[in-house]
N, C-alpha and C. Protein backbone atom coordinates (compact mmCIF):
# COMPACT_ATOMS: atom_id res chain seq x y z
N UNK A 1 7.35 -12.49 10.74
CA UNK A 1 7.27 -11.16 10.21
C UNK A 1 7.57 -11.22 8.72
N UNK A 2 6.69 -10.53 7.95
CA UNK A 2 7.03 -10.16 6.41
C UNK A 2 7.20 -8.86 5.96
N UNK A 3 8.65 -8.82 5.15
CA UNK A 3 8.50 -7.75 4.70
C UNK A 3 8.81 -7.75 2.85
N UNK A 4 7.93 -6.33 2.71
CA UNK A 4 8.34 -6.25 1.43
C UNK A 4 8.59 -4.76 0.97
N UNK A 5 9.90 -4.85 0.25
CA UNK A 5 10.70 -3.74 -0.21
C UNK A 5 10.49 -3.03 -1.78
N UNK A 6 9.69 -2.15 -2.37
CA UNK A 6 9.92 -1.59 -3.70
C UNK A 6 10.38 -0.62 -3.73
N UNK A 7 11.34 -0.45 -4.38
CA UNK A 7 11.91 0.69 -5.15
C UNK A 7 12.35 1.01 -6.21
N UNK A 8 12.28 2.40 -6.39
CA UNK A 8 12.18 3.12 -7.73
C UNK A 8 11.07 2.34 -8.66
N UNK A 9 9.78 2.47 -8.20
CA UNK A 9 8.57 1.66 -8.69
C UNK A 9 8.51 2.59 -10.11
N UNK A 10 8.17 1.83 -11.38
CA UNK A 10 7.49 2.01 -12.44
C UNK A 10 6.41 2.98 -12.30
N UNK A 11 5.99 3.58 -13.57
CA UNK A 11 5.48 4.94 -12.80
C UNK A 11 3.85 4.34 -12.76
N UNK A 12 3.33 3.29 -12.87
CA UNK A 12 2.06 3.00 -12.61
C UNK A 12 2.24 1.26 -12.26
N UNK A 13 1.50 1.07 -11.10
CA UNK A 13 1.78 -0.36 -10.88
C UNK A 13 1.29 -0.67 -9.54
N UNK A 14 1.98 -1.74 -9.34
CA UNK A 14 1.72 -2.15 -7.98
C UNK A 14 2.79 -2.95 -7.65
N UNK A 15 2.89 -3.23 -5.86
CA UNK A 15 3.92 -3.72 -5.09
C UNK A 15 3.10 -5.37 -5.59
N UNK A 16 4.12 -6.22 -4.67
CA UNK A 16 3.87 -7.18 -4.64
C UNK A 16 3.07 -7.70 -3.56
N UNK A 17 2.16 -8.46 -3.47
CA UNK A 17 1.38 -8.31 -2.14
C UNK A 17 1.64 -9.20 -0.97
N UNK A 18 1.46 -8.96 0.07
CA UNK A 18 1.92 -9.82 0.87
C UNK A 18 -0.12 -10.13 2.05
N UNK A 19 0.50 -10.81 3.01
CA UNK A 19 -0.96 -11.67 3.53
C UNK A 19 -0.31 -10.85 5.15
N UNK A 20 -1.48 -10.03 5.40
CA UNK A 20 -0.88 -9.14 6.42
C UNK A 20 -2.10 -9.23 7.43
N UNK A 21 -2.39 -9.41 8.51
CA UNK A 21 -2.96 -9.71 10.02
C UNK A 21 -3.07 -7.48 10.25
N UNK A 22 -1.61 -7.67 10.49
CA UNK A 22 -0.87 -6.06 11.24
C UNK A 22 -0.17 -5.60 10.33
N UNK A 23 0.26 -4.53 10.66
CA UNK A 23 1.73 -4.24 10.66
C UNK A 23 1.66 -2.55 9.73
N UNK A 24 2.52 -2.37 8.94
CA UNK A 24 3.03 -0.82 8.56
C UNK A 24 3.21 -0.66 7.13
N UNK A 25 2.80 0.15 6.83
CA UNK A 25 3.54 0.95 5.31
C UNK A 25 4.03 2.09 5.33
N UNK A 26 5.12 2.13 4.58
CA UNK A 26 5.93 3.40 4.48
C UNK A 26 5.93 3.92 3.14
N UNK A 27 5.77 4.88 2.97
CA UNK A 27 6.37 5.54 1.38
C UNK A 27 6.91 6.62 1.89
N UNK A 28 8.46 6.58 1.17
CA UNK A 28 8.91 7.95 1.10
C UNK A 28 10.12 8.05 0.07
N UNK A 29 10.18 9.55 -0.69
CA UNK A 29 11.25 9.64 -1.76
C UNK A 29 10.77 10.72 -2.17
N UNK A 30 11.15 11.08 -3.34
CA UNK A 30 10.37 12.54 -3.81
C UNK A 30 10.20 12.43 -4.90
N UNK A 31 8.80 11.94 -4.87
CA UNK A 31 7.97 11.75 -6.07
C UNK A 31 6.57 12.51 -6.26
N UNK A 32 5.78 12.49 -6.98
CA UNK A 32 4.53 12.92 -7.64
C UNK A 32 3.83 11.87 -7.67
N UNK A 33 2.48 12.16 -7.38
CA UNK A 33 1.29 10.93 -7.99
C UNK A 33 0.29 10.63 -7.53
N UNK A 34 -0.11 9.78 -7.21
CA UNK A 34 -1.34 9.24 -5.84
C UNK A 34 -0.64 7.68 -5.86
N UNK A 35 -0.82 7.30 -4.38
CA UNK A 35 -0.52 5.96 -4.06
C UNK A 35 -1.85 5.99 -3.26
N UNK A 36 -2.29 4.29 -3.15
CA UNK A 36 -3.28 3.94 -2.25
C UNK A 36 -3.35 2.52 -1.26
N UNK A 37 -3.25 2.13 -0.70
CA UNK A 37 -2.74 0.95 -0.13
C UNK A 37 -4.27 0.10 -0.54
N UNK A 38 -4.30 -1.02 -0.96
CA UNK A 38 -5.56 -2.15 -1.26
C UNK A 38 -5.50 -3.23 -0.60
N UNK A 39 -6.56 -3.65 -0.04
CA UNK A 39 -6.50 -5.23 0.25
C UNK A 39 -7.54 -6.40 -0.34
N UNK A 40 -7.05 -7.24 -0.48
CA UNK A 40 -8.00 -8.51 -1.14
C UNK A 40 -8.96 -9.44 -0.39
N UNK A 41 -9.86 -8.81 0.42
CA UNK A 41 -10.27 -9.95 1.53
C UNK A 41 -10.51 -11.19 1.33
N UNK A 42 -11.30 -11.28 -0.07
CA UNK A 42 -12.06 -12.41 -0.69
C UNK A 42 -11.00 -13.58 -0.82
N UNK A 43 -9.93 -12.86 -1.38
CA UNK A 43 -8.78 -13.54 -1.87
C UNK A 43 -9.10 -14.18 -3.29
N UNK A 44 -9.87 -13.32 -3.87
CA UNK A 44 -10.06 -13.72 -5.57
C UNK A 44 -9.68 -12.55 -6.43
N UNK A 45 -8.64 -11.88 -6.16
CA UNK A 45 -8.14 -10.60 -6.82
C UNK A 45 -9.15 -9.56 -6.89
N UNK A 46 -10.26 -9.40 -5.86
CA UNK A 46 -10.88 -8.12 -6.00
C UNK A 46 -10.61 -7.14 -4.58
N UNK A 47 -9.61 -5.94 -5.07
CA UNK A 47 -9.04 -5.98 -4.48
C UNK A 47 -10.12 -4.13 -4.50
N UNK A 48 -9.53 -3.72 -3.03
CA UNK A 48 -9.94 -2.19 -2.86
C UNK A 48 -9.76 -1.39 -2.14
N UNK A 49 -9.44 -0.29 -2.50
CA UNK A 49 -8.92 0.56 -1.51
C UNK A 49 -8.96 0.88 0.12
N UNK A 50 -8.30 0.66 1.01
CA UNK A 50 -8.68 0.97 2.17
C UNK A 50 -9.59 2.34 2.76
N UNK A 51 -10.08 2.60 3.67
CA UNK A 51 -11.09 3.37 3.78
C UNK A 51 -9.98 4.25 5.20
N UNK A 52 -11.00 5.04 4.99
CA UNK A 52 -11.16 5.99 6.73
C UNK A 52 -12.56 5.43 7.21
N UNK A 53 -12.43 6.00 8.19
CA UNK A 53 -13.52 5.84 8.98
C UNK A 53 -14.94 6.17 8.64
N UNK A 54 -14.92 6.96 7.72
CA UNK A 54 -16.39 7.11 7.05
C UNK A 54 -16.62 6.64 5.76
N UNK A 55 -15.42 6.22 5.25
CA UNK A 55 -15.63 5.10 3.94
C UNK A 55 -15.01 5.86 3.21
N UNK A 56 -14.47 6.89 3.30
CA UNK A 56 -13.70 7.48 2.35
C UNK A 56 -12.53 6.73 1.43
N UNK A 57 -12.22 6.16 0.44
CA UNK A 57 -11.15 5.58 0.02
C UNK A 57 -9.70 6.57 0.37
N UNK A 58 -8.68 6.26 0.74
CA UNK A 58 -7.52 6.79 1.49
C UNK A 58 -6.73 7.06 0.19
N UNK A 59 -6.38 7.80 -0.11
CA UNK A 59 -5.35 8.69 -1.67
C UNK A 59 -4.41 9.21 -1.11
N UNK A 60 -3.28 9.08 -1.07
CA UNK A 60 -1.87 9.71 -0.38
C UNK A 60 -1.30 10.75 -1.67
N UNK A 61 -0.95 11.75 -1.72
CA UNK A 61 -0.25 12.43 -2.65
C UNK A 61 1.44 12.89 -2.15
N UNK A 62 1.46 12.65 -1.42
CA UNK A 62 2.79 12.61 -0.39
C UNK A 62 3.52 11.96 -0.08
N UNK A 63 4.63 11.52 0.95
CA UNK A 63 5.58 10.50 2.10
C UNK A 63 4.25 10.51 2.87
N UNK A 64 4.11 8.87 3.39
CA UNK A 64 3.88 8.54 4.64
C UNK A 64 3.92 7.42 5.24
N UNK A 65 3.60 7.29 6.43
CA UNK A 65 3.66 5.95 7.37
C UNK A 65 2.18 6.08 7.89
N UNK A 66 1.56 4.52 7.74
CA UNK A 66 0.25 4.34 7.86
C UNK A 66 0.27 2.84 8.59
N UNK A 67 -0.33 3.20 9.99
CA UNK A 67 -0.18 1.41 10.77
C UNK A 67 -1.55 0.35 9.85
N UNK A 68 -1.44 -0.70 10.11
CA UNK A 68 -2.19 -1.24 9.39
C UNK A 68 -3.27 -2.38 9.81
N UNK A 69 -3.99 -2.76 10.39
CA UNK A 69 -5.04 -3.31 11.56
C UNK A 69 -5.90 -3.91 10.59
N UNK A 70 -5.80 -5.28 9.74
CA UNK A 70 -6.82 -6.09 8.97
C UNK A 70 -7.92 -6.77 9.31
N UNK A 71 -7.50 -7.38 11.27
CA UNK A 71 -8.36 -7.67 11.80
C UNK A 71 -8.16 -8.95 11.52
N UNK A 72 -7.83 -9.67 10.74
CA UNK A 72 -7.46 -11.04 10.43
C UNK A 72 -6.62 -10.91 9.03
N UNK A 73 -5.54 -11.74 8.89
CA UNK A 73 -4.64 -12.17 8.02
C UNK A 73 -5.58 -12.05 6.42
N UNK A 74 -4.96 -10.85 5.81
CA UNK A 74 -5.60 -10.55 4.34
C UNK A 74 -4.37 -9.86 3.20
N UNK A 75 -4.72 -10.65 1.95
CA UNK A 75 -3.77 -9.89 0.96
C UNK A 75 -3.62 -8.32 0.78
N UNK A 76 -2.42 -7.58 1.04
CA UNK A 76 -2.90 -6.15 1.26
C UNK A 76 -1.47 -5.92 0.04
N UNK A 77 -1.62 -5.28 -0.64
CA UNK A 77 -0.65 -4.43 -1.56
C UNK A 77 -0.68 -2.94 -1.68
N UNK A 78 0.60 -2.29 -2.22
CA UNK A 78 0.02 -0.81 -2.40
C UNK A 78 0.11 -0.57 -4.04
N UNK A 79 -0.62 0.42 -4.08
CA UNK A 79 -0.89 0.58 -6.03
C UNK A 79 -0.13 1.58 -6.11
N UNK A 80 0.25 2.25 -7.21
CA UNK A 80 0.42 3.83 -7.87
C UNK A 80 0.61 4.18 -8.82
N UNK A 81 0.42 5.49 -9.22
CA UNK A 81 0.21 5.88 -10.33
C UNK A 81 1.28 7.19 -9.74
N UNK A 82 2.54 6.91 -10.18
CA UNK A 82 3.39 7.57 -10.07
C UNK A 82 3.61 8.64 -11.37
N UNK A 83 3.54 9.94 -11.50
CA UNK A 83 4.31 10.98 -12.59
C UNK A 83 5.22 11.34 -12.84
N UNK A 84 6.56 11.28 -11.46
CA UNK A 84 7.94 11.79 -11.85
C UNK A 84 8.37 11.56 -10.23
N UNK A 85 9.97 11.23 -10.21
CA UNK A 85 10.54 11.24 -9.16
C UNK A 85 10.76 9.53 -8.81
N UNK A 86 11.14 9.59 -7.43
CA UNK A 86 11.27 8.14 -7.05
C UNK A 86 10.79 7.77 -5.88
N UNK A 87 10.15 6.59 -5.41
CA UNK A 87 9.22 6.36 -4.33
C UNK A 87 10.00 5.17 -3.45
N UNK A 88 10.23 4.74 -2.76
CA UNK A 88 10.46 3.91 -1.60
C UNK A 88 9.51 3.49 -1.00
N UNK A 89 8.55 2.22 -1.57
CA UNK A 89 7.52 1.36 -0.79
C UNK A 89 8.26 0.30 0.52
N UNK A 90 7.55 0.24 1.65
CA UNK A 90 8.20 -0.38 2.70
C UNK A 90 6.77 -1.17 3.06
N UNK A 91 6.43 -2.46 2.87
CA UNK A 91 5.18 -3.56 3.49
C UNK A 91 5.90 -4.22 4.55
N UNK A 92 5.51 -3.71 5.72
CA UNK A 92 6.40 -4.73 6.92
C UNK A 92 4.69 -5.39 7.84
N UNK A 93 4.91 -6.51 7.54
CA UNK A 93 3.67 -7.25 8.70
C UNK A 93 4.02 -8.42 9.24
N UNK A 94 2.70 -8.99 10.05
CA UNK A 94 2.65 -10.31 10.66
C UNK A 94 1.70 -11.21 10.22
């Protein structure tokens, strides 16, 4: 199991990424902004936003918990573009 912990993230950036199969993301704190969770399939830093089901790229403006199903072991990080407040990133996988 891997996990990875950010807090009080810089107000634009990204987590550190970890190589995730499964597993969970959490954000929560009370902040402003858009966060988006990305993954790298290629594994050559081109990295992109996760989708919904109709291809929509996924934009969080809120707290949340999102399970995470890669389908096979892939670099997944979360980005943000934080405006004010403080955020609590949680990357827990396998």
């Amino acid at each position: 199991m891997a996990i990875k912990v950010s807090e009080s993230l810089a107000a634009t950036g990204s987590t550190g990424e970890l190589v995730l199969k499964g597993g969970f993301v959490s954000v929560q704190g009370t902040w402003a902004g858009t966060i988006n969770v990305e993954v790298d399939p290629t594994g050559a830093s081109s990295w992109s936003n996760i989708s919904d089901i109709t291809g929509s790229a996924l934009a969080f403006t809120g707290n949340f918990n999102l399970a995470i199903d890669n389908g096979a072991p892939v670099k997944t990080r979360v980005k943000f573009t934080r405006t004010s407040g403080t955020a609590v990133v949680v990357l827990i996988g396998e």
